[in-house]
C-alpha atoms as a PDB file:
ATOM      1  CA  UNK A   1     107.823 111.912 125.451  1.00  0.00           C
ATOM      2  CA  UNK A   2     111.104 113.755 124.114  1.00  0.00           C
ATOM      3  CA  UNK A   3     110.515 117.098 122.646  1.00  0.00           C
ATOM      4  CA  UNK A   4     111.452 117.102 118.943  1.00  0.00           C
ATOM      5  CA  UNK A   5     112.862 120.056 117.341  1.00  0.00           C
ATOM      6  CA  UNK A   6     113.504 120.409 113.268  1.00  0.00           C
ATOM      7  CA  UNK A   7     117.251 120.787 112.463  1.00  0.00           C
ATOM      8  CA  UNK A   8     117.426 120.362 109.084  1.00  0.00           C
ATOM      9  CA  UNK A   9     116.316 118.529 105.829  1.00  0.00           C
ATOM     10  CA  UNK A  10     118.814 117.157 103.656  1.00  0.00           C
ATOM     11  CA  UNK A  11     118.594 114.921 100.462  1.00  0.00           C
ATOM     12  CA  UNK A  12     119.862 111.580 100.445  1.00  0.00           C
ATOM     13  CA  UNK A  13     123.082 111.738  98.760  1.00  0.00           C
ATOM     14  CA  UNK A  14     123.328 108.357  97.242  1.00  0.00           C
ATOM     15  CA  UNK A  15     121.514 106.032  95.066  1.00  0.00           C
ATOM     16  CA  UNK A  16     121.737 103.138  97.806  1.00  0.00           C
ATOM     17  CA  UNK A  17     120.221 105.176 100.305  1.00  0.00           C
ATOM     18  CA  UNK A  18     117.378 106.056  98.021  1.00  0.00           C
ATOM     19  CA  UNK A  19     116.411 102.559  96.696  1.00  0.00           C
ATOM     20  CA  UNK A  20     116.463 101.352 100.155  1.00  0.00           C
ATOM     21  CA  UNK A  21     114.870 103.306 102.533  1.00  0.00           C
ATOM     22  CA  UNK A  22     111.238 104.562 103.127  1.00  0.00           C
ATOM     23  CA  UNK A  23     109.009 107.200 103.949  1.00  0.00           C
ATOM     24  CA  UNK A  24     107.793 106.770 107.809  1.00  0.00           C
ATOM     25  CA  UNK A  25     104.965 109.289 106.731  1.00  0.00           C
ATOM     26  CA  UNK A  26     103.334 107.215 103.916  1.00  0.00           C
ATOM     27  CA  UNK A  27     105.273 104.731 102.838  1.00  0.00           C
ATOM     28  CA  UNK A  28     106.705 105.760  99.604  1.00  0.00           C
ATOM     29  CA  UNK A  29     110.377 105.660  98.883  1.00  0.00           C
ATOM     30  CA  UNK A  30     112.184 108.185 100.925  1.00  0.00           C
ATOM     31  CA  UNK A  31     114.305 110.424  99.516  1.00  0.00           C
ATOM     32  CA  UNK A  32     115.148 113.077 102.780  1.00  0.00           C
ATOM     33  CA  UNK A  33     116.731 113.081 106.064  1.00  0.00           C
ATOM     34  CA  UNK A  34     115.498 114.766 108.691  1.00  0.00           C
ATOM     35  CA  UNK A  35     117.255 115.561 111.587  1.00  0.00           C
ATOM     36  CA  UNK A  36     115.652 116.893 114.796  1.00  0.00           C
ATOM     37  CA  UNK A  37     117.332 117.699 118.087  1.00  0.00           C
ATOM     38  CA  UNK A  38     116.187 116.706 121.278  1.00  0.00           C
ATOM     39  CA  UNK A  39     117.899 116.440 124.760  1.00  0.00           C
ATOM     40  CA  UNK A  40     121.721 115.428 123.575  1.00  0.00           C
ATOM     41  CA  UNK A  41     120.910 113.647 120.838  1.00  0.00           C
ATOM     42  CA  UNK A  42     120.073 114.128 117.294  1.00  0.00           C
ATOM     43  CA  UNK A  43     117.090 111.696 115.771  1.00  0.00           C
ATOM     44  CA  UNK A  44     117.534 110.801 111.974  1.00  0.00           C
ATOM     45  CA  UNK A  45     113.913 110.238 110.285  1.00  0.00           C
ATOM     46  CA  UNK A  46     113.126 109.396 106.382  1.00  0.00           C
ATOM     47  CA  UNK A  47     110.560 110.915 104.233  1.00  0.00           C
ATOM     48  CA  UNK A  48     109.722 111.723 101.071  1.00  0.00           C
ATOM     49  CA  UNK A  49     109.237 114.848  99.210  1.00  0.00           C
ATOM     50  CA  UNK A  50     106.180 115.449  99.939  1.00  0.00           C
ATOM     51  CA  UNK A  51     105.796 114.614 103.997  1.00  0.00           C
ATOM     52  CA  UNK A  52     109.293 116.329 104.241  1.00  0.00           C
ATOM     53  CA  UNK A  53     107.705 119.713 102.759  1.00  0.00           C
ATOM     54  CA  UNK A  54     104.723 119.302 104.994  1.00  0.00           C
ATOM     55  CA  UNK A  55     106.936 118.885 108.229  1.00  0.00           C
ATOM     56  CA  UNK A  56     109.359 121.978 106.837  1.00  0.00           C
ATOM     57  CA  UNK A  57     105.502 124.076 106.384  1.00  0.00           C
ATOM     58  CA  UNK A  58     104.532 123.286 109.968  1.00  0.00           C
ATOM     59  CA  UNK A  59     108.053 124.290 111.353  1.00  0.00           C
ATOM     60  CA  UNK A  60     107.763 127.472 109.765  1.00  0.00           C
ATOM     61  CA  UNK A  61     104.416 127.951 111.317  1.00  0.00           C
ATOM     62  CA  UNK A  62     105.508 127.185 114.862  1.00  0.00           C
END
């Protein structure tokens, strides 16, 4: 498994991309991008508020 690293959390900065995308974490509509690095590449994931402030918290921890 590729090591994951946090790069940053951005909003979504359209309505489109809002009203049709959603949260990998729970499900609900996603309204964040977060980018991790990992071996050359960069890995684009969607979350909501809330699971996006709970993986920004357990960066910060690390």
């Amino acid at each position: 498994m590729l090591e994951k690293r946090l790069k940053s959390i951005e909003p979504f900065t359209s309505n489109i991309e809002k009203n049709s995308r959603f949260c990998i974490g729970c499900g609900e509509p996603a309204t964040k991008l977060v980018k991790y690095s990992t071996e050359g590449a960069i890995i684009i994931e969607k979350y909501c508020e809330k699971c996006a402030k709970a993986i920004e918290d357990s960066s910060v921890n690390q």
